[in-house]
C-alpha atoms as a PDB file:
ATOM      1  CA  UNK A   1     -16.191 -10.244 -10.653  1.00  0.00           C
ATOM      2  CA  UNK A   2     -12.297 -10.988  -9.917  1.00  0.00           C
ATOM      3  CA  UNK A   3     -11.245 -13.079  -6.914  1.00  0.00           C
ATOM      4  CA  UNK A   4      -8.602 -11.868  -4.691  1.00  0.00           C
ATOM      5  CA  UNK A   5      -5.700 -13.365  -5.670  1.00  0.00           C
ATOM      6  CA  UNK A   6      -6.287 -12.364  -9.386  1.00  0.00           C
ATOM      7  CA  UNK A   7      -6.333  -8.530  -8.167  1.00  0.00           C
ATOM      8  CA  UNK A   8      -2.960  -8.853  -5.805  1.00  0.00           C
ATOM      9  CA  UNK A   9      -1.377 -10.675  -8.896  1.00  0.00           C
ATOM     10  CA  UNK A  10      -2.349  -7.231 -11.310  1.00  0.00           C
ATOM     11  CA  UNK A  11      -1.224  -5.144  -8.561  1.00  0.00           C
ATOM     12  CA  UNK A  12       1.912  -6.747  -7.012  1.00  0.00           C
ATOM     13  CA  UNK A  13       4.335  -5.437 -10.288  1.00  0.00           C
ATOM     14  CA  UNK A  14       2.701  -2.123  -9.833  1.00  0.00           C
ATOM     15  CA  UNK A  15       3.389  -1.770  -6.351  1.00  0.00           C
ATOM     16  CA  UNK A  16       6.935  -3.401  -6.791  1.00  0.00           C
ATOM     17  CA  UNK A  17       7.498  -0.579  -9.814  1.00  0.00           C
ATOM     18  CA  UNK A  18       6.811   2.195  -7.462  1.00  0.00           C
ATOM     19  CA  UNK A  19       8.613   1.030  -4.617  1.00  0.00           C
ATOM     20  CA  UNK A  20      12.331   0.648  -6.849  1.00  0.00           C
ATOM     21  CA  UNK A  21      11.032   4.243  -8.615  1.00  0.00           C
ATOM     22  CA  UNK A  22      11.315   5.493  -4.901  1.00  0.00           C
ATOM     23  CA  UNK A  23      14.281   3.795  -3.916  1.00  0.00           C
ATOM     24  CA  UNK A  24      16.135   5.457  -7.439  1.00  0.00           C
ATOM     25  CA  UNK A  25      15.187   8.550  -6.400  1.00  0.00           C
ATOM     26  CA  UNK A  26      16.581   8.669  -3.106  1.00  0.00           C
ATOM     27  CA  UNK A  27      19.835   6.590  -4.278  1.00  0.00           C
ATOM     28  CA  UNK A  28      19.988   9.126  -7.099  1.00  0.00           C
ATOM     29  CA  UNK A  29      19.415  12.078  -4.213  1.00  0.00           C
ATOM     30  CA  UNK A  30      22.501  10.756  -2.162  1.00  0.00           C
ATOM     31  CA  UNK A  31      24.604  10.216  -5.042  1.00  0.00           C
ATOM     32  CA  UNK A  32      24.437  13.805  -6.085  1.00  0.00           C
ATOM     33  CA  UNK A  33      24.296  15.583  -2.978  1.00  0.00           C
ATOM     34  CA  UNK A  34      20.708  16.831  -3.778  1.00  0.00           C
ATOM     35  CA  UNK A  35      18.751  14.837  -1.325  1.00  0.00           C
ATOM     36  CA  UNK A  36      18.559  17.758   1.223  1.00  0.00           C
ATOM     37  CA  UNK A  37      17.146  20.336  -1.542  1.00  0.00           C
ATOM     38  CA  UNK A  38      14.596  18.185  -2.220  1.00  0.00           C
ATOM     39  CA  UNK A  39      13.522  17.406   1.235  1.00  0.00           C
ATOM     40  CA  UNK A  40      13.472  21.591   1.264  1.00  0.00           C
ATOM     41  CA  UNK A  41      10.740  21.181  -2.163  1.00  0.00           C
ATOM     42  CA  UNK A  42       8.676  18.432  -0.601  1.00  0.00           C
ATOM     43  CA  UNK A  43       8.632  20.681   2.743  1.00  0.00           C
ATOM     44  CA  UNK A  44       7.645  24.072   0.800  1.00  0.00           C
ATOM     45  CA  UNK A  45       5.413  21.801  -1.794  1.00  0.00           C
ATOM     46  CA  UNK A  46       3.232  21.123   2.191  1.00  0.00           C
ATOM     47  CA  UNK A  47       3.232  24.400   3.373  1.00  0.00           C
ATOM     48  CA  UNK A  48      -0.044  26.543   2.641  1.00  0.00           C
ATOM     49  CA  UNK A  49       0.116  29.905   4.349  1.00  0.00           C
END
């Protein structure tokens, strides 16, 4: 069985990875103008009906 700390230390460069892979995607969405079509394909991705 793992302790604590030797899970967090696994999972703190995963959850570090995914935060700066969100934070490129939005940087690359302002840079290019695109951030508002793909609020538009998150919104339509939600919608059922």
């Amino acid at each position: 069985m793992q302790k604590s700390g030797q899970v967090w230390e696994e999972l703190t460069p995963w959850i570090i990875g995914i935060i700066v892979l969100v934070l490129v995607v939005i940087f690359y969405g302002i840079l290019s103008g695109k951030l508002s079509g793909m609020g538009d394909f998150v919104r339509n991705l939600f919608r059922f009906g």
